[in-house]
Protein backbone atom coordinates (compact mmCIF):
# COMPACT_ATOMS: atom_id res chain seq x y z
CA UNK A 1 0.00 0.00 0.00
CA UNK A 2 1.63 3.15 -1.32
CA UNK A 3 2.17 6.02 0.89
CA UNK A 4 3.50 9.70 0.88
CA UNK A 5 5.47 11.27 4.18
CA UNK A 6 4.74 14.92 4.59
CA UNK A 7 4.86 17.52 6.85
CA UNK A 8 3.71 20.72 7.20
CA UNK A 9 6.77 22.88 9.97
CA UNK A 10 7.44 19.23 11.11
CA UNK A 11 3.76 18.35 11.69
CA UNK A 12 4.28 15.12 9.78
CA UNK A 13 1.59 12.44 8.63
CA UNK A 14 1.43 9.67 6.23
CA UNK A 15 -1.04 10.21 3.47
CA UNK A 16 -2.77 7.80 1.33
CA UNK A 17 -4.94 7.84 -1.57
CA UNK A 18 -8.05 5.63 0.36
CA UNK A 19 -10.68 6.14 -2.34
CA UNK A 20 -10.59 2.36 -3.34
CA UNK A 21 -9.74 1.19 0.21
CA UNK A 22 -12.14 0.20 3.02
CA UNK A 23 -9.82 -0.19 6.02
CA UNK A 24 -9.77 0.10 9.96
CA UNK A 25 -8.03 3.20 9.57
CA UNK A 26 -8.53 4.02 13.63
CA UNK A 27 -6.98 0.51 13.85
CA UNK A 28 -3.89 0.75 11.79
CA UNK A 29 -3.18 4.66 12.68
CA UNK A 30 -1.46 3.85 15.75
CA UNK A 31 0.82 0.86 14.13
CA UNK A 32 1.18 3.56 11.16
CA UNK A 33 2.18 6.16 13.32
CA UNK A 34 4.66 4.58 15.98
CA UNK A 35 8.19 6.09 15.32
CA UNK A 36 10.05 3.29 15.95
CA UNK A 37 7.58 -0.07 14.69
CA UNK A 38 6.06 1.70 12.04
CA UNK A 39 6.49 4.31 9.98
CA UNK A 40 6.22 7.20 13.03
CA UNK A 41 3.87 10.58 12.36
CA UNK A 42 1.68 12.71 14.74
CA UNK A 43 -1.38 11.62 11.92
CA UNK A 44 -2.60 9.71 9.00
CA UNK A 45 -4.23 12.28 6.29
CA UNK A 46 -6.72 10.17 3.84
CA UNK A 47 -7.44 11.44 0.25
CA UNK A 48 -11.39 10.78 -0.51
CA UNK A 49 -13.68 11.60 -2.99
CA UNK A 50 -15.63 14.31 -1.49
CA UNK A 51 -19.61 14.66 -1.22
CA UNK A 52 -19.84 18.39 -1.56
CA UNK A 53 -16.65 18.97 -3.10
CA UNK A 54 -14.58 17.11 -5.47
CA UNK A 55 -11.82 15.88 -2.59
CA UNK A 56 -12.21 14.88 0.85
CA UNK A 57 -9.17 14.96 3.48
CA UNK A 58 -9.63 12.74 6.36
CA UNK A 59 -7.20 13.12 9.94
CA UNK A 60 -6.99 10.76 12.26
CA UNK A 61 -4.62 10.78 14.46
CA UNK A 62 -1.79 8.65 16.18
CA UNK A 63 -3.77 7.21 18.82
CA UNK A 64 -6.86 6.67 16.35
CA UNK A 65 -9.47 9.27 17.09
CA UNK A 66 -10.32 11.01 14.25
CA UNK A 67 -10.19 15.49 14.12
CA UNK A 68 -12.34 17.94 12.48
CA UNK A 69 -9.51 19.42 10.54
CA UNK A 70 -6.23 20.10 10.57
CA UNK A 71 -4.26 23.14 9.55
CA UNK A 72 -1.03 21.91 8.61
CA UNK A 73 -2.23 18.93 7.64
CA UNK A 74 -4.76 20.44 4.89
CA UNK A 75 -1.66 22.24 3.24
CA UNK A 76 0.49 19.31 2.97
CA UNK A 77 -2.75 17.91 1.31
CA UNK A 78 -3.52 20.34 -1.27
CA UNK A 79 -0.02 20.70 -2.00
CA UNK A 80 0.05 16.90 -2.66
CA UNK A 81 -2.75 17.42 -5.00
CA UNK A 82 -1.15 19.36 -6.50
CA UNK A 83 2.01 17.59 -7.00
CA UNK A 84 0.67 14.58 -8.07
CA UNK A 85 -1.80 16.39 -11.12
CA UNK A 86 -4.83 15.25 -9.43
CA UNK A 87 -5.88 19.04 -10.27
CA UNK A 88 -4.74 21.11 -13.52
CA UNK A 89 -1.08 22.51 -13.39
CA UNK A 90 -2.70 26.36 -13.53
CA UNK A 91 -5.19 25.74 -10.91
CA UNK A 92 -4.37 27.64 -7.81
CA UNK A 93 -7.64 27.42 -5.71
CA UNK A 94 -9.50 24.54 -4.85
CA UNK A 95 -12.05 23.14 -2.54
CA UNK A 96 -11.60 20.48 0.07
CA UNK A 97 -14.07 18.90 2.41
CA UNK A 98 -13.37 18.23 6.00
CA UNK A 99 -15.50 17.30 8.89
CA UNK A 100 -15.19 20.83 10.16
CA UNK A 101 -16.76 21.88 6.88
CA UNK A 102 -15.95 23.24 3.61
CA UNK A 103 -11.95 24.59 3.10
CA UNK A 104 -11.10 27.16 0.65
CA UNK A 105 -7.38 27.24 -0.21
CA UNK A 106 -4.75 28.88 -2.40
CA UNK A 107 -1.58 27.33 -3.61
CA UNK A 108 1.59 29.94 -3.81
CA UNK A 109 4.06 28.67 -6.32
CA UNK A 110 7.82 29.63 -6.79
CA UNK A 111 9.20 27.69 -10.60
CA UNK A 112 5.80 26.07 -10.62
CA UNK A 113 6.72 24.30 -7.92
CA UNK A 114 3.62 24.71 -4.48
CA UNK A 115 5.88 26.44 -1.45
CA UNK A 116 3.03 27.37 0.72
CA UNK A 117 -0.59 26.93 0.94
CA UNK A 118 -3.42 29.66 2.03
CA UNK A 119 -6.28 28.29 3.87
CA UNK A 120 -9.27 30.25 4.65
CA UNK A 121 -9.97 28.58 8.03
CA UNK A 122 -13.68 29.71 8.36
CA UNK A 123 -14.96 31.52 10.90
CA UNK A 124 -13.97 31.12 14.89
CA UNK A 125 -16.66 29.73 16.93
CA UNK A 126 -16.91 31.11 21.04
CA UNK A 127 -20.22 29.46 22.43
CA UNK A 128 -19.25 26.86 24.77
CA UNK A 129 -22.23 24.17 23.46
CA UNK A 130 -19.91 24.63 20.28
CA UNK A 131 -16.75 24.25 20.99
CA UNK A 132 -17.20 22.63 22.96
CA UNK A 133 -16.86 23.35 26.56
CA UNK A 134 -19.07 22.45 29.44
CA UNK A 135 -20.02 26.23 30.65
CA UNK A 136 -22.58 28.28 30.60
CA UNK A 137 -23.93 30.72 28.48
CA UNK A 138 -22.55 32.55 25.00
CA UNK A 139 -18.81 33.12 24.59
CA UNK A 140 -16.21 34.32 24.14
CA UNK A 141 -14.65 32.38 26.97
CA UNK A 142 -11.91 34.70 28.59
CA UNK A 143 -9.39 33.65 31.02
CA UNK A 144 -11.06 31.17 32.74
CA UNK A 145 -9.28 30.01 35.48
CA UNK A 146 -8.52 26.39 35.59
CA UNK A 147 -5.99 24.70 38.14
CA UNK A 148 -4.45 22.10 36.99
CA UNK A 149 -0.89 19.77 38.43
CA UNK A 150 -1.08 23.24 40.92
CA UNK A 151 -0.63 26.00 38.32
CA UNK A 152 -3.79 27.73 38.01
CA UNK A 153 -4.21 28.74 34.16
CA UNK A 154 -6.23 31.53 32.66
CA UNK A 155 -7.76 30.06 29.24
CA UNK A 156 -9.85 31.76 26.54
CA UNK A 157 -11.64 28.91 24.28
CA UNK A 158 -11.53 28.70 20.86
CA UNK A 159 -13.18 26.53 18.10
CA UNK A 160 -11.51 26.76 14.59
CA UNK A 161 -13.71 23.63 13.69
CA UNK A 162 -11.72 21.62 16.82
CA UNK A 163 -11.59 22.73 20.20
CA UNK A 164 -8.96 24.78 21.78
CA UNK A 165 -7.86 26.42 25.14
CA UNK A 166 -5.24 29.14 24.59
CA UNK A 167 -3.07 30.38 27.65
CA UNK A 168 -1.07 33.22 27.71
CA UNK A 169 2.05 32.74 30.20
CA UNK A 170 4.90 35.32 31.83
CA UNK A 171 6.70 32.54 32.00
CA UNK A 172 8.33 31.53 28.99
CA UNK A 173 6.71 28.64 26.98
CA UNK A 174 9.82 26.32 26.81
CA UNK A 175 10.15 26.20 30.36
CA UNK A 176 6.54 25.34 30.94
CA UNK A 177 6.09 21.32 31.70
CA UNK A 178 3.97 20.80 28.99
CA UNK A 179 4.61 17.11 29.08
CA UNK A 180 2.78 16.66 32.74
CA UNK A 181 0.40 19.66 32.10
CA UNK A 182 -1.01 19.00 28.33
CA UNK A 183 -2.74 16.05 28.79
CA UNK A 184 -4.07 16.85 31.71
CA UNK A 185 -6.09 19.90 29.96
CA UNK A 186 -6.91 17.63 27.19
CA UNK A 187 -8.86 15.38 29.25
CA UNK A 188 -9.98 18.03 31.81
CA UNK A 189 -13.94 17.06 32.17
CA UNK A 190 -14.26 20.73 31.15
CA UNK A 191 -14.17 19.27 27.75
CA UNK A 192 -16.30 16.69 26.41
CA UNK A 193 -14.58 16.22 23.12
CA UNK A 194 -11.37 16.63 25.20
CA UNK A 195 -9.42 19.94 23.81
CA UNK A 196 -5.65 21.06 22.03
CA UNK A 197 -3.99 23.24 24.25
CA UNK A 198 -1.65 26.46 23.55
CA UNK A 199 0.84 27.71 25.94
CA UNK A 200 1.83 31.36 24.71
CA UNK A 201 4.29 33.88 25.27
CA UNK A 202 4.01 37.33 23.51
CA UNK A 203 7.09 38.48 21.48
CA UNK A 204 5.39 41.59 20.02
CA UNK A 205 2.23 43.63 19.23
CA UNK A 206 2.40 41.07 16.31
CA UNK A 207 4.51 38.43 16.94
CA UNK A 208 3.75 35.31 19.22
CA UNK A 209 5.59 31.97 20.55
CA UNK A 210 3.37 29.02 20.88
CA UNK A 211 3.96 25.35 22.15
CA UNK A 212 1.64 23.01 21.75
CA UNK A 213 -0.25 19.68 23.27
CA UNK A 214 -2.09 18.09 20.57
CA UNK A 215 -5.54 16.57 21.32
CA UNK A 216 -5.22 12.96 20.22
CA UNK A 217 -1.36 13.32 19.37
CA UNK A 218 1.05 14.75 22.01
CA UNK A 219 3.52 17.71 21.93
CA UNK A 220 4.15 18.32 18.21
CA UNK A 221 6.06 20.66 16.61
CA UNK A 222 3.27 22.85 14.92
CA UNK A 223 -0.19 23.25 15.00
CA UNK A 224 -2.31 25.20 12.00
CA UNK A 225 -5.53 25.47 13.93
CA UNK A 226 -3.88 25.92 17.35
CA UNK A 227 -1.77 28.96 15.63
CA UNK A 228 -4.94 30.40 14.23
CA UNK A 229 -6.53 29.79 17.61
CA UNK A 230 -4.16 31.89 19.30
CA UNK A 231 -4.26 34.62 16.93
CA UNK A 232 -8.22 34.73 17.18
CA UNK A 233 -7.56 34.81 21.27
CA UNK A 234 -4.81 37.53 21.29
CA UNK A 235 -7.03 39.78 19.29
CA UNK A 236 -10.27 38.91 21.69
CA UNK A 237 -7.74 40.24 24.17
CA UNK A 238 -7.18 43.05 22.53
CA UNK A 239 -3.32 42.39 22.31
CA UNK A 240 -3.12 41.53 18.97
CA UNK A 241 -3.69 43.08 15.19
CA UNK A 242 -5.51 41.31 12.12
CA UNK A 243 -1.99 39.98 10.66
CA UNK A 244 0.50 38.35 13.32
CA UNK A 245 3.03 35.60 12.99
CA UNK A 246 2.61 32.63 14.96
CA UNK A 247 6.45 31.39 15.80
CA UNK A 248 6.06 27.47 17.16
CA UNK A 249 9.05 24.79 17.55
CA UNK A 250 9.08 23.42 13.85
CA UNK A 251 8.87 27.17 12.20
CA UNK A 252 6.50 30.39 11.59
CA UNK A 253 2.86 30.58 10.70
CA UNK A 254 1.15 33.87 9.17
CA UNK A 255 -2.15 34.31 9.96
CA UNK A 256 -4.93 37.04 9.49
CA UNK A 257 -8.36 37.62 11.47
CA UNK A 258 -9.94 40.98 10.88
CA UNK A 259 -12.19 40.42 14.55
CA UNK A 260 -15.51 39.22 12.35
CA UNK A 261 -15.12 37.07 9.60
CA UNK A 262 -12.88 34.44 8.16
CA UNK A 263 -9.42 33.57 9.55
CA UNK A 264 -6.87 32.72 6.98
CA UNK A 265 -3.70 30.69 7.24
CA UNK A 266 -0.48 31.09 5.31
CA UNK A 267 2.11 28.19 5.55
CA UNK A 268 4.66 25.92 4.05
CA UNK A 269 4.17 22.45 3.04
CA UNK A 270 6.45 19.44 1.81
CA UNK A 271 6.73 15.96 0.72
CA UNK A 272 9.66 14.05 2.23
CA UNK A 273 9.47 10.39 1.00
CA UNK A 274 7.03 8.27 -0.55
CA UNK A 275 7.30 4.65 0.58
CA UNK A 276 5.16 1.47 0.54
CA UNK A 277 3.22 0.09 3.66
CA UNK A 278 3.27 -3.86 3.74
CA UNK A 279 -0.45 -4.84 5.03
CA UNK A 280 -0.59 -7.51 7.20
């Protein structure tokens, strides 16, 4: 079973074309995904043929659950689109369906060659029923103060079609235990879907450092919708402007949120190796 390895600022998943394949995907994305039995990603992206547009992307992640979308992961697959001709060589936007909805995107080329991928993320999303998080009331969610492993964290909630909870820290981000904190945010009862959580440190009126625990996945090394969510948070707090860069362990994210409409993403992608997956 052919597969491509791709990342997106060393947010790497194996991709497969799974239009003509019916398989336990939650089953095998662990085995897929274990760095040193398998083949060792955060995710598995799946290529589909799409109900209300012509391609469907899939995520589920290395312990088998299964996200709404996934930033970095959506460039990586329209740039493998791309790449591969499964759309003309001069077409620069396309459509792809996710379970988070419709995603509108825009392929930057350098020699013909995709370098980075706009996504218009959609609209954020602040009620707690949809985010969700068990409050309530309407949102936005501001600092809400949640002690957890004896730190008590101030959290504004986000959806960008997946939960998050963004916290902005004096302290900075790479000295925050992560590792003993992020999971136990992501399984806080606060969330019924669990939750991704941002730790953040402000650089600038427009410039942010982000670490992140992944819902599903772990520390990783970037995060699309957990860059956009902290964008959409800084501005709520009035800290930010509509265009900031998003600085997280595996590189820079641009992205833009005017306080109203649609956020949009700006990012690299790439394709490291394709390989082929012996099914047992």
């Amino acid at each position: 079973m052919r597969f491509y390895k791709v990342h997106g600022l060393g947010n790497d998943f194996i991709l497969f074309d799974a239009r003509d394949r019916r398989l336990d995907w939650h089953r095998l994305a662990p085995r897929l995904c274990d760095r040193h039995f398998g083949i060792g990603a955060d995710g598995l992206l799946l290529l589909e043929t799409g109900e209300k547009a012509p391609f469907r992307m899939r995520i589920i992640n290395a312990d088998g659950s299964e996200a709404e979308m996934c930033g970095n992961g959506i460039r990586c697959f329209a740039k493998y689109l791309a790449d591969h001709s499964y759309i003309p060589a001069d077409q620069d936007e396309l459509e792809v369906e996710t379970l988070a909805g419709i995603q509108r995107l825009r392929l930057i080329r350098r020699g013909g060659v995709v370098e980075a991928v706009r996504v218009a993320m959609g609209r954020p999303r602040f009620d707690p029923a949809e985010i969700p998080v068990d409050l309530p009331g309407p949102g936005p969610v501001i600092d809400y103060p949640l002690a957890v492993e004896g730190r008590r964290l101030a959290l504004t909630f986000v959806s960008m079609g997946n939960p998050h909870a963004v916290a902005f820290l004096e302290e900075p981000v790479e000295a925050f235990p992560l590792e003993q904190v992020g999971p136990k945010v992501e399984h806080h009862s606060l969330f019924p879907k669990r939750t991704n959580f941002e730790v953040v440190n402000q650089l600038g009126p427009d410039h942010y450092r982000v670490r992140v625990w992944e819902r599903g996945v772990g520390l990783t090394l970037a995060c699309g919708t957990g860059a956009c969510a902290v964008a959409v948070a800084a501005r709520l707090k009035s800290l930010a402007p509509e265009k900031v860069r998003v600085e997280l362990p595996g590189g820079a994210l641009d992205v833009e949120w005017d306080g109203q409409a649609e956020v949009y993403m700006t990012g690299p992608a790439a394709e490291v190796f394709v390989g082929e997956w012996f099914e047992d």
